[in-house]
C-alpha atoms as a PDB file:
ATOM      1  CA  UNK A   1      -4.928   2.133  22.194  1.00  0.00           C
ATOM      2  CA  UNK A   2      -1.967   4.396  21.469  1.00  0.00           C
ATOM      3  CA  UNK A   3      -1.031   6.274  18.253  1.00  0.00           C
ATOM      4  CA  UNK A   4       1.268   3.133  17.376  1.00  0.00           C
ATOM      5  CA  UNK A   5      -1.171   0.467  18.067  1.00  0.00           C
ATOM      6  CA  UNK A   6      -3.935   2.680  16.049  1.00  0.00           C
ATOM      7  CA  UNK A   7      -1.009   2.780  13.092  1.00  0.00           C
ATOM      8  CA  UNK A   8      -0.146  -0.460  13.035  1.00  0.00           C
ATOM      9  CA  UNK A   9      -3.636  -1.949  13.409  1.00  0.00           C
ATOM     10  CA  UNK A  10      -4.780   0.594   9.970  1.00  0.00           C
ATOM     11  CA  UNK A  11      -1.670  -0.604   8.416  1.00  0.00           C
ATOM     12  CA  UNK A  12      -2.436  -4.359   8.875  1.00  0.00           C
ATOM     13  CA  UNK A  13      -6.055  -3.366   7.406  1.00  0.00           C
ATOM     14  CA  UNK A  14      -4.415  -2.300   4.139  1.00  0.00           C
ATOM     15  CA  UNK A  15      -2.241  -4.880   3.835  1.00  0.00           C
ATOM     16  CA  UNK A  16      -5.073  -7.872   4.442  1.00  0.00           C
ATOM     17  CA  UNK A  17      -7.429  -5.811   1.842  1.00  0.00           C
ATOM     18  CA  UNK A  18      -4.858  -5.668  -0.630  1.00  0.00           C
ATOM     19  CA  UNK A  19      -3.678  -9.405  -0.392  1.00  0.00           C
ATOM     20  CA  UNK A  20      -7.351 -10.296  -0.802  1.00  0.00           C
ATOM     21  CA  UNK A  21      -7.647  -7.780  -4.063  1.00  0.00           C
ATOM     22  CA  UNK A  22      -4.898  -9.915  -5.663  1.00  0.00           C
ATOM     23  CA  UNK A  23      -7.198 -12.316  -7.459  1.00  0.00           C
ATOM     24  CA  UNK A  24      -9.324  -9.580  -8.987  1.00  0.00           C
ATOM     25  CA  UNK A  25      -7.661  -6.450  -9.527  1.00  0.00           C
ATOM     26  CA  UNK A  26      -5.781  -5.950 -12.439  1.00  0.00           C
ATOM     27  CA  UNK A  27      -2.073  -6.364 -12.580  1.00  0.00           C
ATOM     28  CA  UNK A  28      -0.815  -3.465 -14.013  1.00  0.00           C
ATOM     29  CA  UNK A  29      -0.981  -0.342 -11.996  1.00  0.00           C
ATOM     30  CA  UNK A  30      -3.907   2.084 -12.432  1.00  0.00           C
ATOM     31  CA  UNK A  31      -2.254   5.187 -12.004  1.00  0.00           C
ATOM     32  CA  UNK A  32       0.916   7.179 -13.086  1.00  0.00           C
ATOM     33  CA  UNK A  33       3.609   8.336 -11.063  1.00  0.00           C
ATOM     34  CA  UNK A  34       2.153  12.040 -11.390  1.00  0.00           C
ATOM     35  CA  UNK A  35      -1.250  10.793 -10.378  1.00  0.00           C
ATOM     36  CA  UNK A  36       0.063   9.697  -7.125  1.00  0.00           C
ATOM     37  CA  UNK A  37       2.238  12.936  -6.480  1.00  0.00           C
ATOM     38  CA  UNK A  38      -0.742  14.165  -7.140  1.00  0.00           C
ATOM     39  CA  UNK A  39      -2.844  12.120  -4.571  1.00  0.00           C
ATOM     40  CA  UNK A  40       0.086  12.554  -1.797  1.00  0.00           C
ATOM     41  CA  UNK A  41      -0.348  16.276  -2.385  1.00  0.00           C
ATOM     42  CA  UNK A  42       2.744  18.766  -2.148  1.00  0.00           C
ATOM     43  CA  UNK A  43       1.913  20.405   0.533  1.00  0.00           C
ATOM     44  CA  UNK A  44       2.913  19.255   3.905  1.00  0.00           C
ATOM     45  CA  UNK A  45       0.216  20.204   6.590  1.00  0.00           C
ATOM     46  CA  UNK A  46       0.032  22.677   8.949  1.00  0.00           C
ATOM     47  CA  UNK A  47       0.250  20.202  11.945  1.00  0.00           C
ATOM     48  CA  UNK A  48       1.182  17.160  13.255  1.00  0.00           C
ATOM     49  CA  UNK A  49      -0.397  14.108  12.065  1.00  0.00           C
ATOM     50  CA  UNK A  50      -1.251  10.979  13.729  1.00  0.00           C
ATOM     51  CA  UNK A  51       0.092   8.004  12.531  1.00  0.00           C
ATOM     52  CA  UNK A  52      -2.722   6.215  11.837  1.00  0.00           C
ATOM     53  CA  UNK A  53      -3.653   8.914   8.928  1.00  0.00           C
ATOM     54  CA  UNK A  54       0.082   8.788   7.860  1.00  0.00           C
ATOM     55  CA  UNK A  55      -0.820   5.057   7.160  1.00  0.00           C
ATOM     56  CA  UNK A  56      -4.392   5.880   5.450  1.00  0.00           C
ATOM     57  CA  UNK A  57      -2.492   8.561   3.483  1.00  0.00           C
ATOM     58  CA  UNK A  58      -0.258   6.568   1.888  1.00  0.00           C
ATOM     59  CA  UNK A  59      -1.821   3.504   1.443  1.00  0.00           C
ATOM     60  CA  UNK A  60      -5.094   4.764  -0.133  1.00  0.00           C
ATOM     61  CA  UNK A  61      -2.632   7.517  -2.477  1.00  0.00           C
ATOM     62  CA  UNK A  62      -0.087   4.724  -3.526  1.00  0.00           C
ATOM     63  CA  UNK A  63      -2.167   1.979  -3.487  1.00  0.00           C
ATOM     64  CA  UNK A  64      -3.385   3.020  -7.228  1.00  0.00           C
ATOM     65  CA  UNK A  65      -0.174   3.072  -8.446  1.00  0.00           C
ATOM     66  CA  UNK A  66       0.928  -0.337  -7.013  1.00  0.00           C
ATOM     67  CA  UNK A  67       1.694  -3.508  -9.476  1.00  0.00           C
ATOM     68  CA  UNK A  68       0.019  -6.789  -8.537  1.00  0.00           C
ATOM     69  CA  UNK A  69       3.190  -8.609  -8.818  1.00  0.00           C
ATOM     70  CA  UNK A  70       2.366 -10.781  -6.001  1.00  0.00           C
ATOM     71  CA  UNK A  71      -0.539 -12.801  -7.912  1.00  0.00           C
ATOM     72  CA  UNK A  72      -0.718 -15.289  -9.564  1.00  0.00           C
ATOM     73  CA  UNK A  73      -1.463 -13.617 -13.131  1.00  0.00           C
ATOM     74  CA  UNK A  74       2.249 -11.665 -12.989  1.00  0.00           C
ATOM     75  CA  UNK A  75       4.431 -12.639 -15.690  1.00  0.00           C
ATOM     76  CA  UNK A  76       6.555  -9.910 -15.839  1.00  0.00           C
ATOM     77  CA  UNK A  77       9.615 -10.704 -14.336  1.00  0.00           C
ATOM     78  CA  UNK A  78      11.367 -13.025 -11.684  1.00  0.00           C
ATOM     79  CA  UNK A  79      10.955 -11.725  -8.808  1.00  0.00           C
ATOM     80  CA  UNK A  80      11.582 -14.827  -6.085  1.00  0.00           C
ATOM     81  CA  UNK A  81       9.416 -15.548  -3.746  1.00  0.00           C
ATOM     82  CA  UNK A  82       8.021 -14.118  -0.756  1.00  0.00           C
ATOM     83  CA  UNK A  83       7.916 -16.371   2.781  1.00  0.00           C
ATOM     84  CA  UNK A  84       5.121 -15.196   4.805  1.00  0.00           C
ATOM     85  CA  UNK A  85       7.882 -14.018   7.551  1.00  0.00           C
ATOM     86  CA  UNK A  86       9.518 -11.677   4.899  1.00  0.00           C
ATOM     87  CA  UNK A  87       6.184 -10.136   3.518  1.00  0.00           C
ATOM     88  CA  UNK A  88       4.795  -9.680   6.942  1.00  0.00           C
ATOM     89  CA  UNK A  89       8.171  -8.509   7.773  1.00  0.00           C
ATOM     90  CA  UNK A  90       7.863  -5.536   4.538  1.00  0.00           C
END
């Protein structure tokens, strides 16, 4: 598997944990802005990094300070809707 498969396949590992979270996790976020700085850190590394912990980076940093918006519990605002094509697609 190359560095873009191994990416890709982490990616699509956060995404299907995260759509399954939607009925239980709360729909606010859980973290501030500053909390994820924090989390991304603000140093860049010394080296390279493969892509794959790019992905685990980001989604396990951010993923705190993400709104639930897709549930069904979100009332803040209209949003539209999402085809499976266009969310797969994002």
């Amino acid at each position: 598997m190359d560095a873009r498969e191994a990416a890709l396949r982490q990616a699509h590992g956060h995404a299907v944990r995260w759509l399954a979270s939607l009925s239980d996790r709360p729909v606010p976020a859980r973290a501030s802005v500053d909390e994820i700085v924090r989390a991304l850190g603000a140093e860049l590394p010394d080296a390279p990094s493969t892509p794959a912990d790019v992905v685990d980076l980001l989604a396990t940093a951010c993923e705190p300070g993400l709104t639930a918006f897709p549930s069904g519990r979100f009332y803040g605002f209209v949003v539209g809707g999402t085809e499976p094509a266009a969310l797969a697609a994002d």
